[in-house]
Protein backbone atom coordinates (compact mmCIF):
# COMPACT_ATOMS: atom_id res chain seq x y z
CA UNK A 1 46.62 -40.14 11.30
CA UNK A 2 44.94 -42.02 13.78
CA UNK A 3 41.78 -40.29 15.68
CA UNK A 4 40.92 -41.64 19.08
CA UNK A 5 39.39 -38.53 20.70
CA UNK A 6 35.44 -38.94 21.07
CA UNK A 7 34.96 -35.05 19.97
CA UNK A 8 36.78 -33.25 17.67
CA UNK A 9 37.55 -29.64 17.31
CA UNK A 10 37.82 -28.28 14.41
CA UNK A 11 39.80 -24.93 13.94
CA UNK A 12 39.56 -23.00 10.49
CA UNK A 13 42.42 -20.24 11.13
CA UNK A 14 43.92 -17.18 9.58
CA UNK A 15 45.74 -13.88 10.03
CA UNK A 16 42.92 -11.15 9.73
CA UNK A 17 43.96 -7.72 9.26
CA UNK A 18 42.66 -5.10 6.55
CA UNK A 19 41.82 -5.75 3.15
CA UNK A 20 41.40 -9.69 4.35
CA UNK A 21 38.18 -11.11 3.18
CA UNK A 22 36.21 -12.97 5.67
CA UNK A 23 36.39 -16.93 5.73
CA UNK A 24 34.20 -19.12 6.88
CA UNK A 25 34.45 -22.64 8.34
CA UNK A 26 31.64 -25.54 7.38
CA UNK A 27 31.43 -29.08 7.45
CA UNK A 28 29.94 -31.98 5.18
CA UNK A 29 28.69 -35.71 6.13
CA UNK A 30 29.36 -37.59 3.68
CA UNK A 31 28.28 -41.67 2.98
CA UNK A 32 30.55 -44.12 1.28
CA UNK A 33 29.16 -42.94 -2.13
CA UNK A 34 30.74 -40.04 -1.10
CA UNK A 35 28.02 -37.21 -0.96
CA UNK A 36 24.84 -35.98 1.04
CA UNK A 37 21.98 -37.83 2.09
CA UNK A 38 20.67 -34.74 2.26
CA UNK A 39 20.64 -30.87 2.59
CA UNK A 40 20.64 -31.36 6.32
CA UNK A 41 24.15 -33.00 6.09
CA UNK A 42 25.60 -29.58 5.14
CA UNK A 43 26.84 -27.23 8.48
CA UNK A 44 27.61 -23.99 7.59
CA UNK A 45 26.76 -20.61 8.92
CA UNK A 46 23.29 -20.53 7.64
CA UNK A 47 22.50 -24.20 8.94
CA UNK A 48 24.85 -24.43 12.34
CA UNK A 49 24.05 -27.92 13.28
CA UNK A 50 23.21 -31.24 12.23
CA UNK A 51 19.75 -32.61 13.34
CA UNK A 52 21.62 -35.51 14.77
CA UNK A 53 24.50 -32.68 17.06
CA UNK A 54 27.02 -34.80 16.13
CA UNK A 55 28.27 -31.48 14.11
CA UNK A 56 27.71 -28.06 15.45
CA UNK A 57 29.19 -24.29 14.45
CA UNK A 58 30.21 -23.25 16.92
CA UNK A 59 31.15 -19.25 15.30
CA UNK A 60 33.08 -17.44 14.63
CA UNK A 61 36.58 -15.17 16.67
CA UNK A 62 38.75 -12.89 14.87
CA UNK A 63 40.66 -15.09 12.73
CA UNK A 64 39.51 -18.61 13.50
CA UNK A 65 35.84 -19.88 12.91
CA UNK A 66 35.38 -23.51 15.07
CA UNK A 67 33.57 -26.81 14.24
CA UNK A 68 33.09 -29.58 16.67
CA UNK A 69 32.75 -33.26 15.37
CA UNK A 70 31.13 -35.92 17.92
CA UNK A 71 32.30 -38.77 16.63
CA UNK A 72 30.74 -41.07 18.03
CA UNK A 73 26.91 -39.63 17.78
CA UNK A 74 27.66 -40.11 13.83
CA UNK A 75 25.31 -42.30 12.19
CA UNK A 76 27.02 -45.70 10.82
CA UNK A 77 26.00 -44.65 7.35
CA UNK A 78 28.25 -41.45 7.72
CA UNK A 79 31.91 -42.58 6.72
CA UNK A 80 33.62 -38.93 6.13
CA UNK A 81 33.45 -35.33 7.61
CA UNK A 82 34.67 -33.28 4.86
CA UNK A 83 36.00 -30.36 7.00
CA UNK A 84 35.81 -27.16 4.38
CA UNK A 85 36.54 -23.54 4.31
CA UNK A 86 35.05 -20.57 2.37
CA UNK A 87 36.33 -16.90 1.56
CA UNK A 88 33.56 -14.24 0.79
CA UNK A 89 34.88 -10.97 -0.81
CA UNK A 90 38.06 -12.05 -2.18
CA UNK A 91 40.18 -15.39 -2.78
CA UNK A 92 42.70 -17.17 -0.63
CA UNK A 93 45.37 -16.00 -1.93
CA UNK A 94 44.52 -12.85 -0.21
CA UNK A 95 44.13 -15.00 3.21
CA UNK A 96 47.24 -14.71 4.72
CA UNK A 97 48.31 -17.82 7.40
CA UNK A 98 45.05 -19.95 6.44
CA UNK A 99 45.46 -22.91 8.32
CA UNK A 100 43.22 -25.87 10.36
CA UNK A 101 44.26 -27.20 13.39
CA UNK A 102 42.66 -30.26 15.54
CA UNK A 103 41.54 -31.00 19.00
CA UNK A 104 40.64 -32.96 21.47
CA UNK A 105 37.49 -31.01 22.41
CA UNK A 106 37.60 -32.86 25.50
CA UNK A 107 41.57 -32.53 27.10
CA UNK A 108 42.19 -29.11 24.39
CA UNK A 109 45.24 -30.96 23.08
CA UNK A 110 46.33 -30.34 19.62
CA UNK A 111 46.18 -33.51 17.52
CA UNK A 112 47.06 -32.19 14.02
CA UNK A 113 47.48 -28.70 12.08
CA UNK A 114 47.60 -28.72 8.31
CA UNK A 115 49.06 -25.22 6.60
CA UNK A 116 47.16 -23.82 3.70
CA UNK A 117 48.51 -21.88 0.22
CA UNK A 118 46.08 -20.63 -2.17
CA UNK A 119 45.95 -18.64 -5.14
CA UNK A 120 42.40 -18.40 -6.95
CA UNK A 121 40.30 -20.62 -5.14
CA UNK A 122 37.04 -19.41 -3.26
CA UNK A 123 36.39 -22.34 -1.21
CA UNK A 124 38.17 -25.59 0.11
CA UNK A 125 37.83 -28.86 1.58
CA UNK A 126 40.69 -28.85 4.15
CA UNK A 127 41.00 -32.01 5.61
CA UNK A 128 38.47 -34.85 6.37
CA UNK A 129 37.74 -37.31 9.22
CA UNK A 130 37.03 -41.08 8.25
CA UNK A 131 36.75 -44.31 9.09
CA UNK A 132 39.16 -46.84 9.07
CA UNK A 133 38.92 -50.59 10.64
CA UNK A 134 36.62 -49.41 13.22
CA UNK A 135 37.94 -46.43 14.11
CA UNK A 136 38.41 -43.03 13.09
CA UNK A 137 40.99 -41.34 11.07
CA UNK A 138 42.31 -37.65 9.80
CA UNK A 139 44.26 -36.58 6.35
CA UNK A 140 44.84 -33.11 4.94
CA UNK A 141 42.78 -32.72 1.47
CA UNK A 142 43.76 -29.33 0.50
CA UNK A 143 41.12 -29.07 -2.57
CA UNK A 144 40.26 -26.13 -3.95
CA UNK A 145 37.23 -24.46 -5.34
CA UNK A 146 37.35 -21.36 -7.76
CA UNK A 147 33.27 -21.51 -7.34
CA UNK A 148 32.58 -20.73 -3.37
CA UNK A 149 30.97 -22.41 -1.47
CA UNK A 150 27.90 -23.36 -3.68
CA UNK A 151 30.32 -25.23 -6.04
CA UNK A 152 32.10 -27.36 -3.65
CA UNK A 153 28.32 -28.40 -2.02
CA UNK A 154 27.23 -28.84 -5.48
CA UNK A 155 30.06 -31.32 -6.42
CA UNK A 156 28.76 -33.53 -2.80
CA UNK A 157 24.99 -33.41 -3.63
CA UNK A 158 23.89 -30.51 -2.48
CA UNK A 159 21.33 -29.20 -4.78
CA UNK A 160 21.58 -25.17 -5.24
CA UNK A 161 19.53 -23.18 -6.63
CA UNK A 162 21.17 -21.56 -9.97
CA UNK A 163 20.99 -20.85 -13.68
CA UNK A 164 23.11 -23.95 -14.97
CA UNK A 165 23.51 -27.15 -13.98
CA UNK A 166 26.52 -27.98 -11.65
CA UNK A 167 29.55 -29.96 -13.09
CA UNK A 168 30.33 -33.48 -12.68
CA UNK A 169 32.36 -34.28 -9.39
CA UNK A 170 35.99 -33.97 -9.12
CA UNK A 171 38.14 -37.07 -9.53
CA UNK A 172 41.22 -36.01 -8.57
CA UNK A 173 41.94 -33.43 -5.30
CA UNK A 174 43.81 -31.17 -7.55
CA UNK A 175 41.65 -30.51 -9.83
CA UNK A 176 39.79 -26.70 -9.80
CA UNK A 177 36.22 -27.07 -10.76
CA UNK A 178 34.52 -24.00 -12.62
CA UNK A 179 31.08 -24.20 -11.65
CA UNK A 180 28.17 -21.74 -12.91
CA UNK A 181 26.89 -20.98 -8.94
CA UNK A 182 26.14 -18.23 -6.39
CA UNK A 183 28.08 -16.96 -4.27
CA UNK A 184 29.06 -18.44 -0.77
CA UNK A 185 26.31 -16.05 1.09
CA UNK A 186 23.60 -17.01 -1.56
CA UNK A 187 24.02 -20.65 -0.84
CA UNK A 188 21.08 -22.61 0.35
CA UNK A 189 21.03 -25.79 -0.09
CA UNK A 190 17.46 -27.75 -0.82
CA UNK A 191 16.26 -31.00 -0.43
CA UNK A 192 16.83 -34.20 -2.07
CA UNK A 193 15.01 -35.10 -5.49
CA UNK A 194 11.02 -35.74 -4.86
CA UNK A 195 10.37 -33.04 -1.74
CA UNK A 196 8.40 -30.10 -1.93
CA UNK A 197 10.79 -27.61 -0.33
CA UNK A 198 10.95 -23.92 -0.93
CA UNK A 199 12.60 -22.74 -3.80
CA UNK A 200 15.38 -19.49 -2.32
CA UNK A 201 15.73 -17.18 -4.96
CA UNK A 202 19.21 -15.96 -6.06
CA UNK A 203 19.52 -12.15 -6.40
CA UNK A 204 21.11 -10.06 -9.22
CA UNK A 205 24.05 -7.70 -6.85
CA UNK A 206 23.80 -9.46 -3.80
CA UNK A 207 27.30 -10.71 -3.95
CA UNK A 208 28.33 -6.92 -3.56
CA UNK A 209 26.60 -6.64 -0.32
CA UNK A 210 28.94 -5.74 3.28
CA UNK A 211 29.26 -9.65 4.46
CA UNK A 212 27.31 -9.31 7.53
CA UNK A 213 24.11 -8.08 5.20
CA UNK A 214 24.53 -10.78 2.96
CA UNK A 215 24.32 -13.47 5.66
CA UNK A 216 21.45 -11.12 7.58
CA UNK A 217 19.52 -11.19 3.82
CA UNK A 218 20.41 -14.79 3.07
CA UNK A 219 18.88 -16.14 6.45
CA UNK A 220 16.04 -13.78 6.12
CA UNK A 221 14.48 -15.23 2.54
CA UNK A 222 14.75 -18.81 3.75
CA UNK A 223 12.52 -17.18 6.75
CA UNK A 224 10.37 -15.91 4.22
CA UNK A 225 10.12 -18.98 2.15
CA UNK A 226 9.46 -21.19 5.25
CA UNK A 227 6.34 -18.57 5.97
CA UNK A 228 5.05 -19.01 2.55
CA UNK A 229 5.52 -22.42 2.59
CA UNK A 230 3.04 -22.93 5.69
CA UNK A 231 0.42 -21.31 2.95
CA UNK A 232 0.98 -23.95 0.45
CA UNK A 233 3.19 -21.37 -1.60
CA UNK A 234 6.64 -22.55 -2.26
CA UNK A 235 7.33 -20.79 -5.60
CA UNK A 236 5.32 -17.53 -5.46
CA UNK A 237 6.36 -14.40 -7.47
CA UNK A 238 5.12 -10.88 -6.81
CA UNK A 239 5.99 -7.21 -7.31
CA UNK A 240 6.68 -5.45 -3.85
CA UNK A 241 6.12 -1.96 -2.92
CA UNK A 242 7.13 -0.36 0.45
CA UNK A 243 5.70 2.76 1.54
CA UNK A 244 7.55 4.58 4.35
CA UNK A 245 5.64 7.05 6.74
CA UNK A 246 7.93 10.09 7.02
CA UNK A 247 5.34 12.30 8.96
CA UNK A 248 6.99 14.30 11.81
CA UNK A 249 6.04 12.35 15.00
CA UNK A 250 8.07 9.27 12.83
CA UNK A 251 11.27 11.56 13.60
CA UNK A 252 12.32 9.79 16.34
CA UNK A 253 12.06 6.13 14.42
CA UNK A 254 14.24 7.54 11.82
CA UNK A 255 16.78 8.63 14.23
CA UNK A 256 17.17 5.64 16.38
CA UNK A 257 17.68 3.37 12.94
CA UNK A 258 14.20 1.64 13.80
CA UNK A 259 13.33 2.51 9.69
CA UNK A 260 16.26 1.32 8.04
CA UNK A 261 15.98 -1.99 9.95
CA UNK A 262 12.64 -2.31 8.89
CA UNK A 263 13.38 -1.42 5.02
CA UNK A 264 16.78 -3.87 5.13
CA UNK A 265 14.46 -5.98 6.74
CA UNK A 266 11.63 -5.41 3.47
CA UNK A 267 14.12 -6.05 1.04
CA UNK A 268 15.15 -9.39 1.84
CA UNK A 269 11.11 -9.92 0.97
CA UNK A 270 11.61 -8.47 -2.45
CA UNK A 271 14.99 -10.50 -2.75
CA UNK A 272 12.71 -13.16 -2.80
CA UNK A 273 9.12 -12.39 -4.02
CA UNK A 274 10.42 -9.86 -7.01
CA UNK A 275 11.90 -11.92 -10.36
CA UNK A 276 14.64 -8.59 -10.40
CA UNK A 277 14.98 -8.33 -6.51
CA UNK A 278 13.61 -4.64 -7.02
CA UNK A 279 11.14 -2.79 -4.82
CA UNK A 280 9.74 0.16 -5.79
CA UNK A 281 9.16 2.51 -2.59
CA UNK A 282 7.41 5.51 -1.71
CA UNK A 283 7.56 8.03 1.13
CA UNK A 284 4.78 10.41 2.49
CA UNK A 285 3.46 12.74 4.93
CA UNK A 286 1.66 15.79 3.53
CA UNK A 287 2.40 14.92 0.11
CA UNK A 288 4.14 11.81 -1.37
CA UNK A 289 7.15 11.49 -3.17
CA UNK A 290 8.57 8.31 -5.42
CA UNK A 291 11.98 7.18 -4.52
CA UNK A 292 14.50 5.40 -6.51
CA UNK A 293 13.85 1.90 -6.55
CA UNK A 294 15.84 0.11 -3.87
CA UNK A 295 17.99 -2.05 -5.86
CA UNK A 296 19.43 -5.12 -3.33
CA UNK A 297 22.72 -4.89 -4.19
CA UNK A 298 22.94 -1.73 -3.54
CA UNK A 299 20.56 -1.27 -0.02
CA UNK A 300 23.43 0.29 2.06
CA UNK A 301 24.03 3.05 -0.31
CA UNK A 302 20.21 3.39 -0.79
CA UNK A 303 19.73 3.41 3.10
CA UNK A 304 22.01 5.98 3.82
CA UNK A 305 20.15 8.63 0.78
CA UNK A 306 16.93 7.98 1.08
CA UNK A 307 15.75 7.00 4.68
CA UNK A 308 14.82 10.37 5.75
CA UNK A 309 12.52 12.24 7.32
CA UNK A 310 11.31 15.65 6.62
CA UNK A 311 13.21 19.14 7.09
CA UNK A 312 10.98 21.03 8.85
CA UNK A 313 12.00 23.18 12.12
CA UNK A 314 10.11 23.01 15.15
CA UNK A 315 8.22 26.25 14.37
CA UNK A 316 7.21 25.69 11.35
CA UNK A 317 9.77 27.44 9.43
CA UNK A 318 11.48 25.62 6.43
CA UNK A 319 15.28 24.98 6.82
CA UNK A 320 16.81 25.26 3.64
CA UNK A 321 17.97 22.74 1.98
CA UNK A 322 21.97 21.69 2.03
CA UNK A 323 22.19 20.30 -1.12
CA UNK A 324 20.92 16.88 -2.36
CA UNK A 325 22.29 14.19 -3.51
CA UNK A 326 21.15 12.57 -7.48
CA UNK A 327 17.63 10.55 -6.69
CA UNK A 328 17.24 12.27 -3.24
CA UNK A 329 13.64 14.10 -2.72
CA UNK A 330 13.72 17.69 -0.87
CA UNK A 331 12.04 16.40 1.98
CA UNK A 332 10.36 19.85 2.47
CA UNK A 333 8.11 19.75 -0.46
CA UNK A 334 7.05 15.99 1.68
CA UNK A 335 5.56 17.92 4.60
CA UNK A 336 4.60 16.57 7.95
CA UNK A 337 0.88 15.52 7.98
CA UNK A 338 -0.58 12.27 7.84
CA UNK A 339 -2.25 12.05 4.27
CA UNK A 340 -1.83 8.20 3.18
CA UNK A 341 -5.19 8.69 1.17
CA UNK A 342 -2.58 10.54 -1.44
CA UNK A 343 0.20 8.33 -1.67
CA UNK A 344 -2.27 4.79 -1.63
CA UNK A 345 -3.94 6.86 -4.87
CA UNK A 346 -0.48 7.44 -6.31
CA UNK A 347 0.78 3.53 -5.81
CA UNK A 348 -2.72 2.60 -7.39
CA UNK A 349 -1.85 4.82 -10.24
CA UNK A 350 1.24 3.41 -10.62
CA UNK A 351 0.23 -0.41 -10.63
CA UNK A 352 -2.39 0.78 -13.06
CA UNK A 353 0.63 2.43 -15.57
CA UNK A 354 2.87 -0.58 -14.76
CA UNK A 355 0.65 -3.89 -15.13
CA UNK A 356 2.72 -6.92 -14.15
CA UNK A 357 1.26 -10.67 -14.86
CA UNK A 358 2.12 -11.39 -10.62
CA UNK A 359 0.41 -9.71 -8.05
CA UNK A 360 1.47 -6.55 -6.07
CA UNK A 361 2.02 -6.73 -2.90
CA UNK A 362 2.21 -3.01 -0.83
CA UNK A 363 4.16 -3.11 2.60
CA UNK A 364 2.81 -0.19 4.20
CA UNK A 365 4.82 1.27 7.56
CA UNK A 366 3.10 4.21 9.31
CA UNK A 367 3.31 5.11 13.31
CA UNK A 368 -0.50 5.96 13.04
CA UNK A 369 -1.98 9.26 13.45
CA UNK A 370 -4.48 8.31 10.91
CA UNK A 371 -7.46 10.92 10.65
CA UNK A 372 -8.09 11.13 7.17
CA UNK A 373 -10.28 7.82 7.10
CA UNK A 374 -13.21 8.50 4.75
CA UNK A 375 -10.28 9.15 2.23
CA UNK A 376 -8.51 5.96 2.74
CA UNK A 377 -11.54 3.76 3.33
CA UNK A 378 -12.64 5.17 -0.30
CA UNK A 379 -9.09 4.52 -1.96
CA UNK A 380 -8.87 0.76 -0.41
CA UNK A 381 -12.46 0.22 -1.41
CA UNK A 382 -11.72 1.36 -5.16
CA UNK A 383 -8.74 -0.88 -5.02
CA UNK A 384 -10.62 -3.77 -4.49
CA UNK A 385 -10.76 -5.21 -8.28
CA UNK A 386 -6.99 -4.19 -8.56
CA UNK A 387 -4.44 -7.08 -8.35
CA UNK A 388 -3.04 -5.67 -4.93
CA UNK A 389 -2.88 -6.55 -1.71
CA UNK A 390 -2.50 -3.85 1.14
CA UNK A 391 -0.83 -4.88 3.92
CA UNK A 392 0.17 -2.25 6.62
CA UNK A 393 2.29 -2.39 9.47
CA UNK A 394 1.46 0.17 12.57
CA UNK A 395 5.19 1.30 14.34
CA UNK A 396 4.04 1.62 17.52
CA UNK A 397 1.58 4.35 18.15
CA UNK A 398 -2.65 4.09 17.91
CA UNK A 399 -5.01 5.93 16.59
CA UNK A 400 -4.77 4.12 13.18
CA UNK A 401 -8.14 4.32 12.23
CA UNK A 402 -9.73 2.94 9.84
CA UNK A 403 -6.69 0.48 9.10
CA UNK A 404 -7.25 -1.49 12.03
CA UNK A 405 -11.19 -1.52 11.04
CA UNK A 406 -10.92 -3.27 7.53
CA UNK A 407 -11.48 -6.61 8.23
CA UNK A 408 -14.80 -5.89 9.64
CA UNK A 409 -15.80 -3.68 7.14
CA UNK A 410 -18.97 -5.24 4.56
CA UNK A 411 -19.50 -4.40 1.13
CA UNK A 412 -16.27 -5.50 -0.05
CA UNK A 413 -15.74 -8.59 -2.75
CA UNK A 414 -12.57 -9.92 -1.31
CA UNK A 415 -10.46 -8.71 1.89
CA UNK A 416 -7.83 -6.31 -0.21
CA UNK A 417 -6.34 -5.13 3.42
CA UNK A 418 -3.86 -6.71 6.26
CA UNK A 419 -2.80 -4.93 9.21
CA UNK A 420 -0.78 -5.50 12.65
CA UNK A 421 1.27 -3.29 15.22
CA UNK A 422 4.29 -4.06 16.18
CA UNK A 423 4.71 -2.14 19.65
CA UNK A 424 8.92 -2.54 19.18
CA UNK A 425 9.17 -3.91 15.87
CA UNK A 426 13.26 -3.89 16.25
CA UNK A 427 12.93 -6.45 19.27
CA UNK A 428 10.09 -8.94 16.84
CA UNK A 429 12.31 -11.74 15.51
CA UNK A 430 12.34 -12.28 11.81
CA UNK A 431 10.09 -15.53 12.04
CA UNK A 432 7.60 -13.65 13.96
CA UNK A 433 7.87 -10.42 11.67
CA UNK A 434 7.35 -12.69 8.33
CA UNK A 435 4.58 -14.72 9.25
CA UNK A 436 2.64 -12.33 10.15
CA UNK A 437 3.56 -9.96 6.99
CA UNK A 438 2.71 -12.78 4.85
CA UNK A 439 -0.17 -14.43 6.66
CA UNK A 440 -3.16 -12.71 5.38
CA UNK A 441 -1.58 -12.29 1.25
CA UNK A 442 -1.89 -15.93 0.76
CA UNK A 443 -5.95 -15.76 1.43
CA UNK A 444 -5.57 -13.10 -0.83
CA UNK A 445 -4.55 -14.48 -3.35
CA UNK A 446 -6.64 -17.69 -3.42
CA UNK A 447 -9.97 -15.44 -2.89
CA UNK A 448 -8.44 -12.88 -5.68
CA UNK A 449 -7.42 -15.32 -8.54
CA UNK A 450 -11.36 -17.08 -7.96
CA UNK A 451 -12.55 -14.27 -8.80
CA UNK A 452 -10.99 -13.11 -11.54
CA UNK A 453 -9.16 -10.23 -10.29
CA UNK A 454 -5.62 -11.94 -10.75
CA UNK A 455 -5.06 -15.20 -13.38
């Protein structure tokens, strides 16, 4: 079918209702070798438009997610728009009325629809634009993908990062390729052969994660990676440890969500730093207490047991308990006091137990409050010669004491100690929030492994 429209809108649709996975609309330029020139010819969620705008994203309604196509900003080298589709949760063939329909983004008419049946298949290119004698043109593909959306961008160059090699391309559109790659929401596509680019790492459970969190997480380590990146670091492992401040003047933080955004916002920094995508986590106030380690593919479940504050009534007198669940800690025995010298000397212990061949790195949240500062400034100084940095994060409050005073202090080999405050961490974008997490562990690290205090 002939294409004379200058724009093109692109209309993945579908008949939502329960039980319906979610499906995703994306878009590939493609040169007459038929693949990629590069990673930035793939539009999908996590990359919503092309460098040149000829394709944007344009997101997502309840039962349609849009493309638009300028066809005439498209480079000469691009010949096809491979106009795709993508089901997280599910297959297809549980995506009742999938269909894609084209516009003229310009006048709204409707130029084409093309009708969709499935059965197995996670992924599919729909339909493509091309060129033709000058001009532009439109036919219905309708090839499916049992792999997601990393197989089909694996089959058109895009290199994902996975444990086996993709498959050889498809030769004929009916054809079903079985592809060893991560799911849709893992997807990240990297750069051609020969660049440095950071590597996104691919975690164990993710693909069990609410669809929303998977995207949130997926978006957040390529933040993470672009940080460590601006360090020279584009393939760093490390253990990760997140301590949690449950003192009672943190009460109201708990309440309002402002700590589980934080820790969802911590594990997408284990999902990448941490080989098993683990992070072992602590709480405090008067005493500590170890909590299960927050597993990634499991975060909402680990959220809603063990982000909690303690149980303590406003005169002092211990409510009693109402039953806890397997892993939870009685908040009670926790207390309310500020006393981080005891849990840093517990996490120290535990590194010491637990030796790793990566560094540790401790993500430390407190609202301040800090009085016990001999304690602490002896525990940080003892932990000098330990393959850890310390970096702590201040919620708001002041009075954090000697935290805010360790870069100054002398008589240290190498600076074992970050800290900021983040005044309304929930309204800090993730770009800001990572680079300055991670801006003071790379200096770390170079001073640390000169020394000999990691290899």
């Amino acid at each position: 079918m002939a294409v004379t429209a200058s724009t093109i809108r692109a209309v993945l649709g579908w008949s939502p209702g329960s039980g319906v996975p979610d499906v995703d609309a994306s878009a590939l330029l493609l040169t007459s070798s038929g693949r990629v020139r590069s990673d930035g010819d793939f539009v999908f969620y996590n990359q919503p438009q092309h460098a040149s705008g000829a394709v944007r994203h344009l997101g997502k309604q309840a039962g349609a997610d849009t493309l638009d196509v300028g066809l005439t900003a498209l480079g000469r080298d691009i010949e096809r728009v491979a106009l795709c589709a993508s089901v997280d949760g599910g297959t297809f063939g549980q995506v009742p009325g999938l269909h894609l329909r084209l516009f003229d983004a310009s006048s709204g008419a409707e130029l084409a629809r093309f009708d969709m049946a499935a059965g197995s298949e996670t992924a599919y290119v729909s339909g493509e634009l091309y060129r033709r004698d000058g001009g532009w043109k439109f036919r219905a593909v309708g090839q499916g993908y049992a792999d997601g959306l990393a197989g089909l961008a694996t089959d058109f160059g895009i290199s994902v990062d996975a444990e086996e090699p993709a498959t050889a391309p498809p030769t004929a559109p009916a054809r079903v390729p079985q592809h060893s790659t991560p799911t849709p929401s893992a997807v990240r596509p990297t750069a051609a052969a020969g660049r440095d680019e950071p590597s996104i790492r691919l975690t164990k459970g993710e693909e069990n994660l609410p669809v929303d969190m998977r995207k949130r997480l997926s978006l957040r380590k390529q933040q993470i990676a672009v940080s460590l990146t601006k360090h020279g670091l584009t393939k760093l492992t490390a253990r990760v440890i997140l301590v949690l401040d449950a003192s009672g003047s943190m009460s109201g933080l708990y309440t309002r969500g402002t700590v589980a955004g934080v820790t969802e916002r911590m594990a997408a920094v284990a999902a990448q730093l941490d080989d098993d995508g683990e992070m072992q986590a602590w709480t405090f106030a008067s005493n500590p207490a170890r909590l299960p380690d927050l597993v990634v593919g499991e975060l909402p479940e680990w959220l809603a047991l063990h982000v909690r504050v303690g149980q303590v009534s406003l005169f002092g007198r211990k409510k009693p308990t109402k039953g806890l669940r397997p892993g939870q800690v009685d908040m009670r025995a926790v207390g309310i006091q500020n006393e981080e010298q005891k849990v840093i000397a517990e996490v120290r212990a535990y590194v010491r137990d637990n030796p790793v061949p990566d560094p540790t790195l401790v993500l430390f949240f407190s609202d301040g409050g800090v009085y016990r500062n001999a304690e602490i400034e002896q525990e940080l100084r003892a932990a000098v010669e330990e393959p850890v940095f310390w970096q702590f994060i201040g919620l708001g409050r002041s009075q954090y004491g000697v935290l805010e005073r360790f870069d100054t202090l002398p008589g240290r080999r190498v600076d074992n100690v970050g800290f900021f405050a983040a005044d309304d961490i929930e309204k800090v974008p993730d770009a800001e929030l990572y680079d300055r997490l991670l801006s003071e562990f790379p200096s770390w690290l170079a001073a640390a492994r000169q020394l000999g205090i990691l290899r």
